[in-house]
Protein backbone atom coordinates (compact mmCIF):
# COMPACT_ATOMS: atom_id res chain seq x y z
CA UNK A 1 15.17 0.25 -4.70
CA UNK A 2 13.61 4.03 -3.96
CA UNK A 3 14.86 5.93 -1.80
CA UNK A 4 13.38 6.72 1.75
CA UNK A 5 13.20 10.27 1.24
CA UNK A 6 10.16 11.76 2.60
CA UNK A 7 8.30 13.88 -0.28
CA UNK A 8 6.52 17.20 -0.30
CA UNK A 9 2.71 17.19 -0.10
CA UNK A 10 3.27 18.36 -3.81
CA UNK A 11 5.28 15.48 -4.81
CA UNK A 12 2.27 13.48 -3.55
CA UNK A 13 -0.55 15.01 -5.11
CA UNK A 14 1.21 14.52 -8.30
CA UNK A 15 1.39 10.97 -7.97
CA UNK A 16 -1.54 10.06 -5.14
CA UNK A 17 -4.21 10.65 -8.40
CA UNK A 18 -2.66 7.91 -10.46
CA UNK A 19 -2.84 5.47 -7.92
CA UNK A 20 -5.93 3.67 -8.01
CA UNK A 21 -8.36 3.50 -4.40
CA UNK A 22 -5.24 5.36 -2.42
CA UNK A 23 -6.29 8.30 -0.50
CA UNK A 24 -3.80 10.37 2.25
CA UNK A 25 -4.05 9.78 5.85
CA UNK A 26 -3.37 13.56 7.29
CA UNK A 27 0.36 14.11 5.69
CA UNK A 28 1.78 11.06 6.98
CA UNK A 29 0.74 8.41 5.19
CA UNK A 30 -1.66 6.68 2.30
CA UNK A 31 -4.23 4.14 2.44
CA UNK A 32 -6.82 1.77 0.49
CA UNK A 33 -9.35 -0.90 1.37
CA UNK A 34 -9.43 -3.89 -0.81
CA UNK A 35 -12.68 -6.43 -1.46
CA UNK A 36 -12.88 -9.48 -1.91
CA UNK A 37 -15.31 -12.70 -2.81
CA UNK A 38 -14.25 -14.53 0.32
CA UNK A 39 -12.16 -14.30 3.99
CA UNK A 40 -9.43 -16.67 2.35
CA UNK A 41 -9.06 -14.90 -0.82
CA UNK A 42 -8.30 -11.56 1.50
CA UNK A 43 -5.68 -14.11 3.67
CA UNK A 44 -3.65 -14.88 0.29
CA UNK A 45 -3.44 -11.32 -0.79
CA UNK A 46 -2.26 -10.43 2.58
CA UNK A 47 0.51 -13.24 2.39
CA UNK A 48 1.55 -12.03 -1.05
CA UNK A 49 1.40 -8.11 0.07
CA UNK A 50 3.91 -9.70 2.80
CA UNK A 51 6.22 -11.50 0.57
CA UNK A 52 6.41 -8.28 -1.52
CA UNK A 53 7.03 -5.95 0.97
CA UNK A 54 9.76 -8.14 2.43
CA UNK A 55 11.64 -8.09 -0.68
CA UNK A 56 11.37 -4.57 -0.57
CA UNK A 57 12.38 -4.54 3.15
CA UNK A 58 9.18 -2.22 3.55
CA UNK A 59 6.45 -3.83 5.64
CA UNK A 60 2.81 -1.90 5.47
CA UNK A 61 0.60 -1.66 8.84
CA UNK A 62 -2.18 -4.49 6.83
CA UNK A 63 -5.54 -4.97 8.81
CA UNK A 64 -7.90 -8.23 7.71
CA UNK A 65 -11.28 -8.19 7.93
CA UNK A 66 -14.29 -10.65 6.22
CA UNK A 67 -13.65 -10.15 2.96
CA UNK A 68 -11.48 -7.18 3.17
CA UNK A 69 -7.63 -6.15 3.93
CA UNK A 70 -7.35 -2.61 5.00
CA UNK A 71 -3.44 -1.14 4.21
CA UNK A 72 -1.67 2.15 5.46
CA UNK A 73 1.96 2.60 4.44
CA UNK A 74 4.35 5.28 5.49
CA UNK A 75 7.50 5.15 6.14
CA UNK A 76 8.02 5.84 9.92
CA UNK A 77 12.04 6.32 9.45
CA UNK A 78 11.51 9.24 7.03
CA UNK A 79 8.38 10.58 9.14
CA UNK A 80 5.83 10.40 6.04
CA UNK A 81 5.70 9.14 2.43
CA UNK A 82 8.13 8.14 0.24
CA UNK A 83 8.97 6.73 -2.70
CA UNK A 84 8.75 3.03 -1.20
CA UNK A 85 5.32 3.57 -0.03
CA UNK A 86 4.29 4.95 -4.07
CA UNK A 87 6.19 1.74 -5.33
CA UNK A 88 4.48 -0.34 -2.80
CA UNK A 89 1.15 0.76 -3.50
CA UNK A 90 1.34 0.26 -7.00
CA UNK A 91 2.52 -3.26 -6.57
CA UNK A 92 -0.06 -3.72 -4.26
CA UNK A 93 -2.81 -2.68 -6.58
CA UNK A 94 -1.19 -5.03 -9.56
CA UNK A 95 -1.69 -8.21 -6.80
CA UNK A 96 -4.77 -7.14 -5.73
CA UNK A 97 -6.08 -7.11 -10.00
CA UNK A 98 -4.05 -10.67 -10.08
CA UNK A 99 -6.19 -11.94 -7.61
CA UNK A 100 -9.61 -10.49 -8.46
CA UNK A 101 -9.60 -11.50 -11.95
């Protein structure tokens, strides 16, 4: 599991361009939006985002809208992003593909 070390803003900008739709949120934290064809299709990614984080005992701040699930992740214990938050993402943005295709 990573570690829940916070990283430098340079250990971020390294890594925040290879992440697909992710942008920063001040220093704290990272965010995307994510589309969808329908309110229900934007439910079940939200339920598998869930499941995944659980396993990862890392649980992003997930807002649903119509068609749409807005995510922020940082991890509050380190005070900014870390490594969890990169993994997340990325596993986020592999579900989200799964489910648009």
């Amino acid at each position: 599991m990573p570690a829940k070390r916070k990283l430098s803003p340079e250990e971020v900008s390294q890594v925040l361009p290879k992440l697909e739709g992710w942008s920063l949120v001040g220093d704290t934290a990272i965010t995307r939006s994510y589309g969808f064809t329908s309110y229900l299709a934007g439910i079940e990614f939200a339920v598998a985002v869930a499941h995944e984080a659980e396993s990862m005992d890392h649980h992003p701040d997930l807002h649903i809208g119509w068609r749409k699930v807005n995510a922020v992740l940082s991890t509050h214990s380190a005070g900014g992003i870390t490594d969890l938050d990169l993994t997340l993402a990325q596993r986020m943005n592999a579900l989200h593909q799964t489910a648009t295709t």
